[in-house]
Protein backbone atom coordinates (compact mmCIF):
# COMPACT_ATOMS: atom_id res chain seq x y z
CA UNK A 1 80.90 220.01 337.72
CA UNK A 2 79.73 216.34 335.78
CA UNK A 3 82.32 213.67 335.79
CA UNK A 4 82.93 210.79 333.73
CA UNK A 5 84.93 207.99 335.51
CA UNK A 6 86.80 205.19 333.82
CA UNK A 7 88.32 202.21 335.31
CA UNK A 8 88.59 200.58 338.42
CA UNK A 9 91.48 201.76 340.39
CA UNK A 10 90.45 201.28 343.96
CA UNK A 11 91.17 205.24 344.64
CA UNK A 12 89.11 206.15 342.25
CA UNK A 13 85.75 204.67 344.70
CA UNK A 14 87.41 207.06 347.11
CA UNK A 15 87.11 210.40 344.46
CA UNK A 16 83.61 208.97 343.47
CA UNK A 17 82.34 208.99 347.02
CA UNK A 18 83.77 212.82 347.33
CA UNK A 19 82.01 213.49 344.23
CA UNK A 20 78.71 212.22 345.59
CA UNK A 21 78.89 213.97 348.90
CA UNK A 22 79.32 217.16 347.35
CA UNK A 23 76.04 219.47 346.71
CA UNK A 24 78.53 221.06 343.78
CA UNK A 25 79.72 217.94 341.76
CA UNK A 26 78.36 214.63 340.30
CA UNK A 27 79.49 211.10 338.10
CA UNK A 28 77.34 211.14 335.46
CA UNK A 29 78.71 208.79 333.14
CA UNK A 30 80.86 205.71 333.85
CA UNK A 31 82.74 202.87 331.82
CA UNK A 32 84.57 200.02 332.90
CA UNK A 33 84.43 200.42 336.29
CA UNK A 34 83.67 197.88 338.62
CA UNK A 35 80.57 196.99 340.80
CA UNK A 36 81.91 199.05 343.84
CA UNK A 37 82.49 202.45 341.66
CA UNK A 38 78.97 201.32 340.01
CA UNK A 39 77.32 201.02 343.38
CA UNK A 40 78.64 204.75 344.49
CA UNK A 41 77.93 206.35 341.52
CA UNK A 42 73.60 205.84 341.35
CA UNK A 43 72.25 207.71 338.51
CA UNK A 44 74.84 207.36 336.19
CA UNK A 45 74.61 206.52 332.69
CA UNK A 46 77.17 203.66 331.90
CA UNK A 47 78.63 203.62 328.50
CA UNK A 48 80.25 200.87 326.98
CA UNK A 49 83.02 202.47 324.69
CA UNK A 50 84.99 205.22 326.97
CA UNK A 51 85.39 206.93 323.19
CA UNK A 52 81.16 207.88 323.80
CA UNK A 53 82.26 210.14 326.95
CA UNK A 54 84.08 212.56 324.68
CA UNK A 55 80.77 214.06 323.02
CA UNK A 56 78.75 213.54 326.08
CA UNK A 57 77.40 217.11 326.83
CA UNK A 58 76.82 216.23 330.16
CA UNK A 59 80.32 215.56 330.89
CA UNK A 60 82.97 218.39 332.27
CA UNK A 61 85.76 216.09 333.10
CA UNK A 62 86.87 212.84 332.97
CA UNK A 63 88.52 210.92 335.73
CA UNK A 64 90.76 208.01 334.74
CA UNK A 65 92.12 204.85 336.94
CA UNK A 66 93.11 201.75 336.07
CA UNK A 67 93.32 199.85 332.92
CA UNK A 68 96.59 198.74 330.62
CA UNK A 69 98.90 202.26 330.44
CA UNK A 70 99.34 201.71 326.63
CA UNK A 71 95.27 202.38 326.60
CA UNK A 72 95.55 205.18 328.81
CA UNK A 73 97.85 206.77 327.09
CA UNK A 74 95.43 207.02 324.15
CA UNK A 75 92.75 207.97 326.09
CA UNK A 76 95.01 211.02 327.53
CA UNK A 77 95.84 211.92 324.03
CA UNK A 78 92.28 211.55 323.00
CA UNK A 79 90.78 213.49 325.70
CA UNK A 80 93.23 216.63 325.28
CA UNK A 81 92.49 216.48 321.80
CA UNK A 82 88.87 216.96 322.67
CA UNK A 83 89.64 219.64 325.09
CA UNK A 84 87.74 218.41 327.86
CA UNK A 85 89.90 218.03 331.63
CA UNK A 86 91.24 214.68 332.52
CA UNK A 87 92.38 213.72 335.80
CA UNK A 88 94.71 210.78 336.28
C-alpha cells in the first residue's frame, strides 16, 4: 500500500519508519511534515497543498498528525468525500 503523510506529530516518524521497513508498504507523498518525517521518508514526492494528495494516483491512504484540529477536520471531511482511507 502508498501512503501520503501530513503533519508533524512526533508518532507519526514512528508509523513512517514502519512503513519504510516493510517490503509491502511505502510514503510516497508528504506535506507539511517536518525535517525528521522528511528524512525517513526518501523518495517521496512532497507536495505543497495537502488538497494535491487527493488525486494523486499513487496514493492509497493518507495518514494525518498534527496541525490546528479545525484544519483537520476539513481534511477528514475532504478525504472521505474522496473515498480514499485516512488514518488519524
Amino acid at each position: 500500500m502508498n501512503f501520503a503523510v501530513i503533519g508533524s506529530d512526533p508518532d507519526l516518524l514512528q508509523l513512517v519508519e514502519a512503513i519504510r521497513a516493510s517490503s509491502a508498504h511505502r510514503v510516497t507523498s508528504i506535506c507539511a511534515v517536518d525535517s525528521a518525517i522528511a528524512a525517513a521518508a526518501p523518495g517521496a514526492n512532497a507536495v505543497e497543498e495537502w488538497e494535491d494528495l487527493l488525486a494523486a494516483p499513487e496514493v492509497d491512504a493518507i495518514l494525518i498528525g498534527g496541525g490546528p484540529e479545525d484544519l483537520r477536520a476539513e481534511q477528514l471531511r475532504r478525504i472521505a468525500q474522496s473515498d480514499t482511507p485516512a488514518l488519524v
